[in-house]
N, C-alpha and C. Protein backbone atom coordinates (compact mmCIF):
# COMPACT_ATOMS: atom_id res chain seq x y z
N UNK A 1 102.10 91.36 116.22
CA UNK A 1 101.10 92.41 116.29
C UNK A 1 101.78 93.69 116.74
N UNK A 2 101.62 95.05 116.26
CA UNK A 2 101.89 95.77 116.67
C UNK A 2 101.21 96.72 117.13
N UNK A 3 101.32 97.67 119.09
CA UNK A 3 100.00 98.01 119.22
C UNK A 3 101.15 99.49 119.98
N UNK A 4 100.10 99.91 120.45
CA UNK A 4 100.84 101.55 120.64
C UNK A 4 99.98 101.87 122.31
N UNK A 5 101.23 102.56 122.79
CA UNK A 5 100.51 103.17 124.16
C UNK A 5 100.66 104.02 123.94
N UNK A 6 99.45 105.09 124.85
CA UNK A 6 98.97 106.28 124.53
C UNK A 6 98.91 107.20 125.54
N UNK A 7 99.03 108.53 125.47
CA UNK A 7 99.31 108.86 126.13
C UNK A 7 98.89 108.90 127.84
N UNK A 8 98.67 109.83 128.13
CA UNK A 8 98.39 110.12 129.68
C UNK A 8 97.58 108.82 130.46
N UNK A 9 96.79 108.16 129.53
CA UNK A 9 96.02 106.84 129.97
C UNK A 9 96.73 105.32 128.66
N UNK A 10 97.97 104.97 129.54
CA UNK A 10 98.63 104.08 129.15
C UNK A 10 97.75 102.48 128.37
N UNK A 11 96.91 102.32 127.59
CA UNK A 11 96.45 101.27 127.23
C UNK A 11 96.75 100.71 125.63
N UNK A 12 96.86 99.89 125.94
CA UNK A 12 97.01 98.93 124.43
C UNK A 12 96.35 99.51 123.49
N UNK A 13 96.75 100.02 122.31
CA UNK A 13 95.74 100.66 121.02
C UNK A 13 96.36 100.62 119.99
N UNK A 14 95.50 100.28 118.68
CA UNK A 14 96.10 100.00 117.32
C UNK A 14 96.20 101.52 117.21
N UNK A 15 97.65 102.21 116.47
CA UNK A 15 97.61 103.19 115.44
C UNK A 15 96.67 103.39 114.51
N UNK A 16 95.91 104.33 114.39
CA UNK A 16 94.76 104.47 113.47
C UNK A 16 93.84 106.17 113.55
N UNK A 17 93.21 106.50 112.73
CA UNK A 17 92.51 107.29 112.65
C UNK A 17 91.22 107.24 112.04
N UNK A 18 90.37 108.59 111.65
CA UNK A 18 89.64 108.87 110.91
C UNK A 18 89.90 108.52 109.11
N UNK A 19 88.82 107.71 108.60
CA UNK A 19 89.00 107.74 107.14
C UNK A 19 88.31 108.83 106.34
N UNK A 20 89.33 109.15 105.92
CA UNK A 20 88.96 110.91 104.59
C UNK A 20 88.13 110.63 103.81
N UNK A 21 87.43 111.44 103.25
CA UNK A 21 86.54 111.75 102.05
C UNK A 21 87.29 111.17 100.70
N UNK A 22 87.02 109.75 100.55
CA UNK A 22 87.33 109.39 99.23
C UNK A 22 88.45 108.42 99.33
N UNK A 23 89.28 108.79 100.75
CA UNK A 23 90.26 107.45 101.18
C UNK A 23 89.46 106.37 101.62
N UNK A 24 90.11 104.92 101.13
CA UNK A 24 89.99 103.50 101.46
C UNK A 24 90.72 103.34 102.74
N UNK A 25 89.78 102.43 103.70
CA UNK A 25 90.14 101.96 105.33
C UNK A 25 91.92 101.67 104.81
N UNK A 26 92.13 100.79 103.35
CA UNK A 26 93.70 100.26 103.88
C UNK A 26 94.20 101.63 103.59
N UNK A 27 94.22 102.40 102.76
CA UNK A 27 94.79 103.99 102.80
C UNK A 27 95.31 104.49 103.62
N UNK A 28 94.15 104.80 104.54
CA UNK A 28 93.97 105.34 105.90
C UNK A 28 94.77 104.85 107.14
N UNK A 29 95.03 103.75 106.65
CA UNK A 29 95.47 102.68 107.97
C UNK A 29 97.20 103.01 107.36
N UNK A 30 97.42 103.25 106.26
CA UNK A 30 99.10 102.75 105.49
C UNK A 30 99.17 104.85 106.45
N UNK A 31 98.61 105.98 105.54
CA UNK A 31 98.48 107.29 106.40
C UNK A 31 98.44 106.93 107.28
N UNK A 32 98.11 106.43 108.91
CA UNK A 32 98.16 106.80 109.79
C UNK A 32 99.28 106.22 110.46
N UNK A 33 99.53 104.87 109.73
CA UNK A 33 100.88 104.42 110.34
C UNK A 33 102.20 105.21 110.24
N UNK A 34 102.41 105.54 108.78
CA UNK A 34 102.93 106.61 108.63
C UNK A 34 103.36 107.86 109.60
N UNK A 35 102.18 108.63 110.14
CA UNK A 35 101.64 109.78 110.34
C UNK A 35 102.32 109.48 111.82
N UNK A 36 101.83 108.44 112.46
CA UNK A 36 102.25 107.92 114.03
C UNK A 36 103.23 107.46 114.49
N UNK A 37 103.70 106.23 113.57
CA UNK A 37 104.72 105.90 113.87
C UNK A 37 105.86 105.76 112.81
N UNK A 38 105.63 107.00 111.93
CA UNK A 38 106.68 106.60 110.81
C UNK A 38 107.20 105.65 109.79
N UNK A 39 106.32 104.72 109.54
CA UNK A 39 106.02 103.45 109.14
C UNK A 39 105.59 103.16 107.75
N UNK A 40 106.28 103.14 106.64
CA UNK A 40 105.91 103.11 105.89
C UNK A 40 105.73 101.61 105.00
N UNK A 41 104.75 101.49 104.67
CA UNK A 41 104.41 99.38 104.54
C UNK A 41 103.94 99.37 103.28
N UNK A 42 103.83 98.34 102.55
CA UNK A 42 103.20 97.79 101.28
C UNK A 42 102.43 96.16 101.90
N UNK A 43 102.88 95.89 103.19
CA UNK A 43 102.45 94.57 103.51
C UNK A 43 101.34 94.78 104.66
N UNK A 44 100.41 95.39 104.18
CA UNK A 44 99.15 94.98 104.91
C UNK A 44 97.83 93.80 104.85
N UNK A 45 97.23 93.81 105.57
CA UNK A 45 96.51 92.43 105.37
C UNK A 45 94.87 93.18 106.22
N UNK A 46 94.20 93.61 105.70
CA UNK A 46 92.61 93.49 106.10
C UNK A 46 92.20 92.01 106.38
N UNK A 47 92.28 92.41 107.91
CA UNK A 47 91.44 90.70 108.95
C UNK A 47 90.09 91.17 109.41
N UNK A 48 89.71 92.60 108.76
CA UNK A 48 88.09 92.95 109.23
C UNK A 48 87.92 93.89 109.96
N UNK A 49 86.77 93.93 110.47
CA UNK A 49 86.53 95.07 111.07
C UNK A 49 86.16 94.49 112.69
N UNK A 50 85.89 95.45 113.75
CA UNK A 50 85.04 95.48 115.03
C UNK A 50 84.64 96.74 114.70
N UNK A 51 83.09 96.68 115.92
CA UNK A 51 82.32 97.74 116.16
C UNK A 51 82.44 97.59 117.34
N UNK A 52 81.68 98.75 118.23
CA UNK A 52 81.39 98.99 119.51
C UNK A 52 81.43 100.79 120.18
N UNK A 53 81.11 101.00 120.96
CA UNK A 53 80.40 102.37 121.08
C UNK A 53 81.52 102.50 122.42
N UNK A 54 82.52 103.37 121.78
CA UNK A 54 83.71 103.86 122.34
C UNK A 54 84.13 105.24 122.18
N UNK A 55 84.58 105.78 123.42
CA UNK A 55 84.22 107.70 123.44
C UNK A 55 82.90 108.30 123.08
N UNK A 56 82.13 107.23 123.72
CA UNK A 56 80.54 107.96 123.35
C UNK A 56 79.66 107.96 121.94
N UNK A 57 80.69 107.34 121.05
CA UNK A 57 79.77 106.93 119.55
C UNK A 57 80.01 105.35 119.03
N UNK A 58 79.25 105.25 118.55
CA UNK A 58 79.11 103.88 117.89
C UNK A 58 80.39 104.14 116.61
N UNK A 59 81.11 102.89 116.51
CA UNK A 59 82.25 103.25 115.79
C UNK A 59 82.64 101.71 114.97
N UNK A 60 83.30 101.96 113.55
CA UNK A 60 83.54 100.45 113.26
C UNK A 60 84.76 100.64 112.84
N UNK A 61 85.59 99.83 113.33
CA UNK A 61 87.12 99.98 113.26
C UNK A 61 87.96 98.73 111.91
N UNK A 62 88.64 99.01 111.21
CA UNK A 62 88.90 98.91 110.33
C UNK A 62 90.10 97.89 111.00
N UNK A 63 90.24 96.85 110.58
CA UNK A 63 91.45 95.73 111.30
C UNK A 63 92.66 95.27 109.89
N UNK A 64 93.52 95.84 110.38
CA UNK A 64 94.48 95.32 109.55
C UNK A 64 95.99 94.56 110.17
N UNK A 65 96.62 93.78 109.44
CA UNK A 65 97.65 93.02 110.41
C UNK A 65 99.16 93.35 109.50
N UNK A 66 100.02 93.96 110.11
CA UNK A 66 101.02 93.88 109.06
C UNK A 66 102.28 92.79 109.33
N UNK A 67 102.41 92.17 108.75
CA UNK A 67 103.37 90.83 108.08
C UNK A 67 105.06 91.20 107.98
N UNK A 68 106.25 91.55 108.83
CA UNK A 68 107.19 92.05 108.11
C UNK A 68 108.07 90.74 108.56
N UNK A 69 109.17 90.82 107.15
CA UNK A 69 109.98 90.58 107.42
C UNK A 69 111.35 90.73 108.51
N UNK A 70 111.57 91.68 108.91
CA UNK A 70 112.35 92.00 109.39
C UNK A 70 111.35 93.36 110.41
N UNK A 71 112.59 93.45 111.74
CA UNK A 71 111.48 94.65 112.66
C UNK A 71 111.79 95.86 112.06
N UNK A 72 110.90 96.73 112.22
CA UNK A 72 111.08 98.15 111.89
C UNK A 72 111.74 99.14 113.03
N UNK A 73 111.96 100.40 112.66
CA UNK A 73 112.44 101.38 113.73
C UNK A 73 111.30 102.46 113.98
N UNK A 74 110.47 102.24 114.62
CA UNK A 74 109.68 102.95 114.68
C UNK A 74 110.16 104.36 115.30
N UNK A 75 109.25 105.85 114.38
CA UNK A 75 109.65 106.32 114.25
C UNK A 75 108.73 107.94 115.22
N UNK A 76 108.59 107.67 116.95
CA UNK A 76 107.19 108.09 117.57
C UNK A 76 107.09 109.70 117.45
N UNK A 77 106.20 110.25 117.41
CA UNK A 77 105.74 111.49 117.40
C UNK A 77 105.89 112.19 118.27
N UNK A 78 105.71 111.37 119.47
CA UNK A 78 105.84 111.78 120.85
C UNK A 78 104.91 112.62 121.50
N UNK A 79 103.79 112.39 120.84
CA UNK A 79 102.70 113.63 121.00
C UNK A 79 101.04 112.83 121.99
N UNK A 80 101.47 111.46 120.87
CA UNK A 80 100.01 111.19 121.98
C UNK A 80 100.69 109.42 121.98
N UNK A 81 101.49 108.90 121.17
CA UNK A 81 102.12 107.78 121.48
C UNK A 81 103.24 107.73 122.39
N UNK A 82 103.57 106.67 123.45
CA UNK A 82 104.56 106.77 123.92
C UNK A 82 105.89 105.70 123.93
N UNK A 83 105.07 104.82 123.00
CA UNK A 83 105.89 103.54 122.43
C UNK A 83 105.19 102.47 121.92
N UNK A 84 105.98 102.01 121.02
CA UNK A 84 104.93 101.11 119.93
C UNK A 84 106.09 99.81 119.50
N UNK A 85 105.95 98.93 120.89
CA UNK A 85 106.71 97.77 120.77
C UNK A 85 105.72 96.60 120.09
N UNK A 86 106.79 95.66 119.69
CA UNK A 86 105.60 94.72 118.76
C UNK A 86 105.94 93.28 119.78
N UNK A 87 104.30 93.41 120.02
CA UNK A 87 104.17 92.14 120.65
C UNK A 87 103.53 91.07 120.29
N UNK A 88 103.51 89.92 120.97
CA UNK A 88 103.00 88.59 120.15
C UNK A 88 101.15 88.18 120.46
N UNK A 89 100.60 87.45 120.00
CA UNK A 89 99.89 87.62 120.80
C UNK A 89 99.65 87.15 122.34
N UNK A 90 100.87 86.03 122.17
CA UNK A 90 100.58 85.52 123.80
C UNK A 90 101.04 86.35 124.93
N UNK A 91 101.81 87.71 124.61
CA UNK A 91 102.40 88.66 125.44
C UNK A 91 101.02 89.57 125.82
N UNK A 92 100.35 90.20 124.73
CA UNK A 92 99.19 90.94 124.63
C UNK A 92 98.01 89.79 125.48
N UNK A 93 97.80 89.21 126.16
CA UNK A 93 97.14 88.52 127.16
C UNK A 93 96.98 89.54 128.34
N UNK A 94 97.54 89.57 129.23
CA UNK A 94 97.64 90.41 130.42
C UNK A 94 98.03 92.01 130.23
N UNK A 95 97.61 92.53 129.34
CA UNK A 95 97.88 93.89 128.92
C UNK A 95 96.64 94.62 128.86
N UNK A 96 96.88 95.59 129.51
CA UNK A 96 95.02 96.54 129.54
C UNK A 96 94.74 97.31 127.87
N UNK A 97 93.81 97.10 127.49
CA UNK A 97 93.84 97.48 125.70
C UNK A 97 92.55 98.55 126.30
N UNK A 98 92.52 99.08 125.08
CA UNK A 98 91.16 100.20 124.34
C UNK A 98 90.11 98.99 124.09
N UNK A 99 88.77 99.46 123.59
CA UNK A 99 87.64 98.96 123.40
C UNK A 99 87.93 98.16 121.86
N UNK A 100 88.66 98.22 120.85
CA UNK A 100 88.41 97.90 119.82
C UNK A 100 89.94 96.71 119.88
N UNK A 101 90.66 97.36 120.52
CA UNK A 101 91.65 95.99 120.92
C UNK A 101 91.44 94.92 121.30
N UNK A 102 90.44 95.43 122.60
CA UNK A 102 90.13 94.00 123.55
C UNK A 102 88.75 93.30 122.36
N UNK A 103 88.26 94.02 121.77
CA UNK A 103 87.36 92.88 120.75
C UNK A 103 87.89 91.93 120.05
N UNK A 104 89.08 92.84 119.12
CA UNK A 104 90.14 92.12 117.93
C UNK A 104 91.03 90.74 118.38
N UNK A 105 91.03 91.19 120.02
CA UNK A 105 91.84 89.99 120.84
C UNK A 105 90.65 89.07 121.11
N UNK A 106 89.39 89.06 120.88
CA UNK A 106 88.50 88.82 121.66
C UNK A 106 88.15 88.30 123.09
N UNK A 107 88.63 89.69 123.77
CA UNK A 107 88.69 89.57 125.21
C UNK A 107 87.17 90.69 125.62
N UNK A 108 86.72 90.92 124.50
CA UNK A 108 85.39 91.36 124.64
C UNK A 108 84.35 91.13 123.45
N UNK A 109 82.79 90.90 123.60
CA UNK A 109 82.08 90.69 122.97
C UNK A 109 82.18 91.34 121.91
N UNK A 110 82.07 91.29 120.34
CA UNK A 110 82.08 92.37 119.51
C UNK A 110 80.46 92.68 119.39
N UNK A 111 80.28 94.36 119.07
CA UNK A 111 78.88 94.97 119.07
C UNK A 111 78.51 94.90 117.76
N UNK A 112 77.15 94.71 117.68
CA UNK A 112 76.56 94.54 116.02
C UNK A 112 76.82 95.57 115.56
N UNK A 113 77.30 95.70 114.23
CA UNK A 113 77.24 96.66 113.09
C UNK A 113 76.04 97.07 112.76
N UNK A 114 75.57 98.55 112.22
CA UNK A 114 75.09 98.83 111.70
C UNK A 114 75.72 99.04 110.09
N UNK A 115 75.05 98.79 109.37
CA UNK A 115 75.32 99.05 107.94
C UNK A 115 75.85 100.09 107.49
N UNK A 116 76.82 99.85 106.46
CA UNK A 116 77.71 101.26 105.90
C UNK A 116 76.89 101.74 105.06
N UNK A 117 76.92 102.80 105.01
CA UNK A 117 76.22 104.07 103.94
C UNK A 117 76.60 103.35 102.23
């Protein structure tokens, strides 16, 4: 698994953003890896989504897992990441995550979806 700490409030968080007008979640997810950590993949895997009402809005987060052969060199921005080591999941146990982490780990309840447009 690979997860990213952030800045000034150090917690476990997938690389990810906003999806564009007309971009697909895996799009968005291949752009932002890109964009964050320099990462450029063809081996993604959609494992789903979580919801839950994080920074004040209801939000549904797009879950993808990437598969590599070999490790990458990640490549950080240095702007709001401060390192993006890849851990397993039994390491990610005792690690403080974001709201959509700790669901995906399910170390928290996931919140019902509302329906996509």
């Amino acid at each position: 698994m690979t997860a990213a700490e952030w800045g000034d409030n150090p917690l476990l968080a997938l690389p990810g953003g906003t999806v564009r007008r007309g971009e697909t979640p895996e799009a968005a997810a291949r752009r932002e890896l890109a964009e964050e950590i320099g990462l450029a993949t063809s081996a993604l895997f959609h494992v789903g989504f979580v919801c839950g009402t994080w920074d004040g809005r209801l939000d549904r987060v797009h879950v993808f897992e990437l598969r590599l052969d070999a490790l990458p060199n990640p490549q950080l921005i240095n702007r709001e990441i401060i390192g993006a080591p890849l851990w397993s999941a039994d390491e990610l146990r005792g690690v403080a995550a974001t709201g959509p982490v700790a669901v995906y780990l399910g170390r928290q309840p996931p919140a019902r979806c509302r329906r996509s447009p």
